[in-house]
C-alpha atoms as a PDB file:
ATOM      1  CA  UNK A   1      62.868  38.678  -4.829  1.00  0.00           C
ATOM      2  CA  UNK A   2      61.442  35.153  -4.857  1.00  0.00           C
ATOM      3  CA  UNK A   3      58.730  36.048  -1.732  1.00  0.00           C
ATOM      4  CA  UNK A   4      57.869  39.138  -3.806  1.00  0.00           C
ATOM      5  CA  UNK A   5      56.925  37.143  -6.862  1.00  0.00           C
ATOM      6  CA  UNK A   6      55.422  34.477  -4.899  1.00  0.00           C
ATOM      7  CA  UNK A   7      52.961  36.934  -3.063  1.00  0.00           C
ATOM      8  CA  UNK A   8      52.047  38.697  -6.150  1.00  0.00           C
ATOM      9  CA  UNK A   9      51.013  35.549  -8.261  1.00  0.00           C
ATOM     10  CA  UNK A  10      48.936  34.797  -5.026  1.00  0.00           C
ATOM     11  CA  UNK A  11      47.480  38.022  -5.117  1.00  0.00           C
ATOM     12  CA  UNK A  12      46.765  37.426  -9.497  1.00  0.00           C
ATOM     13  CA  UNK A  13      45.289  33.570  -8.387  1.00  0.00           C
ATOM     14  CA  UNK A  14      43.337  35.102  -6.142  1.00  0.00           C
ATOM     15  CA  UNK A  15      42.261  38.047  -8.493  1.00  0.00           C
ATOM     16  CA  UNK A  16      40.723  35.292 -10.461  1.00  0.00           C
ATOM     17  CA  UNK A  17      38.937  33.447  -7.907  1.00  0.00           C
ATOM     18  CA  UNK A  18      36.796  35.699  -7.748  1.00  0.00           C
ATOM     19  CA  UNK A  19      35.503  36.271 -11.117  1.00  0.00           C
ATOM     20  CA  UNK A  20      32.657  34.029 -12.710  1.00  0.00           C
ATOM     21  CA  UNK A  21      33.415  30.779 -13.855  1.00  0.00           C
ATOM     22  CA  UNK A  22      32.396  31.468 -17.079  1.00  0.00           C
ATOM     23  CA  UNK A  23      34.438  35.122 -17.744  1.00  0.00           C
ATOM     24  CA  UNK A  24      37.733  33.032 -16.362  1.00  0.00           C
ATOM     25  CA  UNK A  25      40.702  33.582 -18.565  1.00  0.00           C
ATOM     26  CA  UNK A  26      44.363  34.888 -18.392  1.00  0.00           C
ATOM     27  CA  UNK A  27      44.161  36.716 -21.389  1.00  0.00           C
ATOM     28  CA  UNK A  28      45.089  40.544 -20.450  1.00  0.00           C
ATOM     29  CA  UNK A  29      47.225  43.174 -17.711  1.00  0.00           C
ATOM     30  CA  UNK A  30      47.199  42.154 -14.543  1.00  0.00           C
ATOM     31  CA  UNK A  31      49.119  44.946 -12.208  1.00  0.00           C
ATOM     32  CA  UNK A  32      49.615  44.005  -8.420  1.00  0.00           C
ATOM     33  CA  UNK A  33      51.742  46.762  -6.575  1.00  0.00           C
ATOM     34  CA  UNK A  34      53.560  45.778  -3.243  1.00  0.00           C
ATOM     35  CA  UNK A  35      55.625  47.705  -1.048  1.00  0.00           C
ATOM     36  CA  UNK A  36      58.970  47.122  -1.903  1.00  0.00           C
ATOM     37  CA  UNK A  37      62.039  46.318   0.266  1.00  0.00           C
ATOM     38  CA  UNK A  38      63.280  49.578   0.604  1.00  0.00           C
ATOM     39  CA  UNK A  39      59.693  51.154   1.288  1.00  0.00           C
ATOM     40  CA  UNK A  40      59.099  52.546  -2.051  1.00  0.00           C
ATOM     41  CA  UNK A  41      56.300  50.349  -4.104  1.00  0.00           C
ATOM     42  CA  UNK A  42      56.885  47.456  -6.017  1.00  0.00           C
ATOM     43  CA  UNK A  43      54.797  46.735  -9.217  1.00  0.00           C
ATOM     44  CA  UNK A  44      54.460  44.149 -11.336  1.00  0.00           C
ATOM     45  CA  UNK A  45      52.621  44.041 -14.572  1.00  0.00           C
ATOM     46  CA  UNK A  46      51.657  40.591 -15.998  1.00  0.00           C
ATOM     47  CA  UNK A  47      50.466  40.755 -19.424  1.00  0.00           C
ATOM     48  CA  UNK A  48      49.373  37.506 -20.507  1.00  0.00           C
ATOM     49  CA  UNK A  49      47.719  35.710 -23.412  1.00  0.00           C
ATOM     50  CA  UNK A  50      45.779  32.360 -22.773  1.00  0.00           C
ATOM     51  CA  UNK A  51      45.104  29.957 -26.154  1.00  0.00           C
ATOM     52  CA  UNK A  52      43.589  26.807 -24.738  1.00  0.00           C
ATOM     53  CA  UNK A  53      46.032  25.433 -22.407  1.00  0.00           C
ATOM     54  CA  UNK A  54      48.904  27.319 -23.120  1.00  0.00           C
ATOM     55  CA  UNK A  55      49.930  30.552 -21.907  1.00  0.00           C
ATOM     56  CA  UNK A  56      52.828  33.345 -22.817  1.00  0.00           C
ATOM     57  CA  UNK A  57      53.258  36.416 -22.020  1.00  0.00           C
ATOM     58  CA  UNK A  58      55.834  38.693 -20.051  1.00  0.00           C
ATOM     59  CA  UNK A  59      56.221  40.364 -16.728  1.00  0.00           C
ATOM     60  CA  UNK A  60      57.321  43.887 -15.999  1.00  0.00           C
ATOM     61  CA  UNK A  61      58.955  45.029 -12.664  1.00  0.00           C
ATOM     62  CA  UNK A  62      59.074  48.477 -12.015  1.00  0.00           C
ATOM     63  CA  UNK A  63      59.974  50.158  -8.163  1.00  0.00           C
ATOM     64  CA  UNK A  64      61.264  49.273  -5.491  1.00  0.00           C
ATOM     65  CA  UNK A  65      63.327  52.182  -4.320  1.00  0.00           C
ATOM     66  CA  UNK A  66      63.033  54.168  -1.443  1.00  0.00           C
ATOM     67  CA  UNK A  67      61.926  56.869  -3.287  1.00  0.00           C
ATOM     68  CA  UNK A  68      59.409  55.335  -5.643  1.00  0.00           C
ATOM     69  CA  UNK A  69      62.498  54.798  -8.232  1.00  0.00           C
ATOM     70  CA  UNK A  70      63.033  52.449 -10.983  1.00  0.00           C
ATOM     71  CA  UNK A  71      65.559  50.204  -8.925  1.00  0.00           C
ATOM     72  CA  UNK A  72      68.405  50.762 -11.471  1.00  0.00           C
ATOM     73  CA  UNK A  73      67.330  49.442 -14.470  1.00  0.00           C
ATOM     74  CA  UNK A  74      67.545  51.167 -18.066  1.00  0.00           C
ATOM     75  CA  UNK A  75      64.389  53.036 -18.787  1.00  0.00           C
ATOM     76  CA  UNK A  76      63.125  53.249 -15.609  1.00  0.00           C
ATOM     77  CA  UNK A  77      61.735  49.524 -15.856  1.00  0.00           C
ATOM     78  CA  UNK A  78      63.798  48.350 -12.678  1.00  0.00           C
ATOM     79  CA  UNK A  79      65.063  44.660 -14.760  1.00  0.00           C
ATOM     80  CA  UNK A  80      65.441  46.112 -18.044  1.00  0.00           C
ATOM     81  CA  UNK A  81      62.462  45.645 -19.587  1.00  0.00           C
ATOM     82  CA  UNK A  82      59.671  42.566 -19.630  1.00  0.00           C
ATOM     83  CA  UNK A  83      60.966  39.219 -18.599  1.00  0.00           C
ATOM     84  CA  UNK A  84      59.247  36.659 -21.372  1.00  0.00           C
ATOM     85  CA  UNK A  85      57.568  33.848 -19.483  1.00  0.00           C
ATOM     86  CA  UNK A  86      58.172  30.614 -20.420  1.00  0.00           C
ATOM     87  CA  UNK A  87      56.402  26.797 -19.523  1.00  0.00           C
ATOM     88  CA  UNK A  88      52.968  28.594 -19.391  1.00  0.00           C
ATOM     89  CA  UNK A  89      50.248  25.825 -18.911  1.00  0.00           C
ATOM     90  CA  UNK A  90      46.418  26.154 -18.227  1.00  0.00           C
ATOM     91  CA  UNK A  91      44.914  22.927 -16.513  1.00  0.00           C
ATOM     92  CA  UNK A  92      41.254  23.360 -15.474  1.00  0.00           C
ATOM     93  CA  UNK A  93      41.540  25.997 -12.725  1.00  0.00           C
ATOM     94  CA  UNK A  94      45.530  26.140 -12.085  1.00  0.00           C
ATOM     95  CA  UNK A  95      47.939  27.787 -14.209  1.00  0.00           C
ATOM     96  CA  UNK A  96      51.696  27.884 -13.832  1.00  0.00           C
ATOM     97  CA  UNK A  97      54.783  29.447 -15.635  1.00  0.00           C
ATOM     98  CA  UNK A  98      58.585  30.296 -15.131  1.00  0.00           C
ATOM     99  CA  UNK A  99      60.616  33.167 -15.481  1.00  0.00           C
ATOM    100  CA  UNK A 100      64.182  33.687 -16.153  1.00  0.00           C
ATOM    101  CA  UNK A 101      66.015  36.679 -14.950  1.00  0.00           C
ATOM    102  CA  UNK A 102      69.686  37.298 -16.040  1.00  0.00           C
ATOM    103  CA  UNK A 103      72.018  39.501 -13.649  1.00  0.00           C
ATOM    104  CA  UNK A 104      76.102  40.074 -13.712  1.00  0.00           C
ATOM    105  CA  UNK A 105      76.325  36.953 -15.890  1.00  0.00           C
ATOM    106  CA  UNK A 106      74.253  34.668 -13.762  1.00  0.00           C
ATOM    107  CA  UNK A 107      70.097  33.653 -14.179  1.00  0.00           C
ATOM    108  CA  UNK A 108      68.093  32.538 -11.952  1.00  0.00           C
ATOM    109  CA  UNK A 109      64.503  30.733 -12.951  1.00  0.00           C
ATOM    110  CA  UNK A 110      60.872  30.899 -10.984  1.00  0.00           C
ATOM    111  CA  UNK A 111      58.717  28.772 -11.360  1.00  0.00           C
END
């Protein structure tokens, strides 16, 4: 899990490298789709809202199964639904943010 959400907020930094300098904002969808671990695709969608320096939003995982499925989650959203992000700052041309996922009574948080 952690290598999968590494790679894809690699994939969203470099997403915006390459717009202009002047369009460059986090406000909107991002979707980066991966292959998953048990061949089917992984997707992630990032929707995200940038005010100044500060930025919230939430990130949906859906895939992952060997058949395309939803990975066992209610609704076909593979974790349940979108994962809130929290700690979302916006420094010149870095941004960071955690997540918090919560599983059989335990969470574990990305930053």
């Amino acid at each position: 899990m952690q290598v999968r959400a590494v790679v894809a907020l690699l994939l969203v930094v470099a997403a915006l490298a390459a717009r202009p300098a002047s369009a460059q904002t986090l406000t909107g969808t991002w979707v980066v789709t991966t292959s998953g671990p048990r061949g089917g695709s992984l997707t992630q969608t990032f929707a995200l809202t940038q005010d100044g320096s500060a930025l919230t939003g939430a990130v949906t995982i859906t895939g992952g199964g060997r058949r395309g499925g939803a990975g066992g989650g209610p609704g076909g959203r593979g974790l349940g639904g979108p994962i809130p992000i929290g700690e979302g700052t916006v420094t010149g041309d870095t941004f960071s943010f955690s997540t918090t996922i919560e599983f059989n009574g335990n969470s574990f948080t990305q930053r």
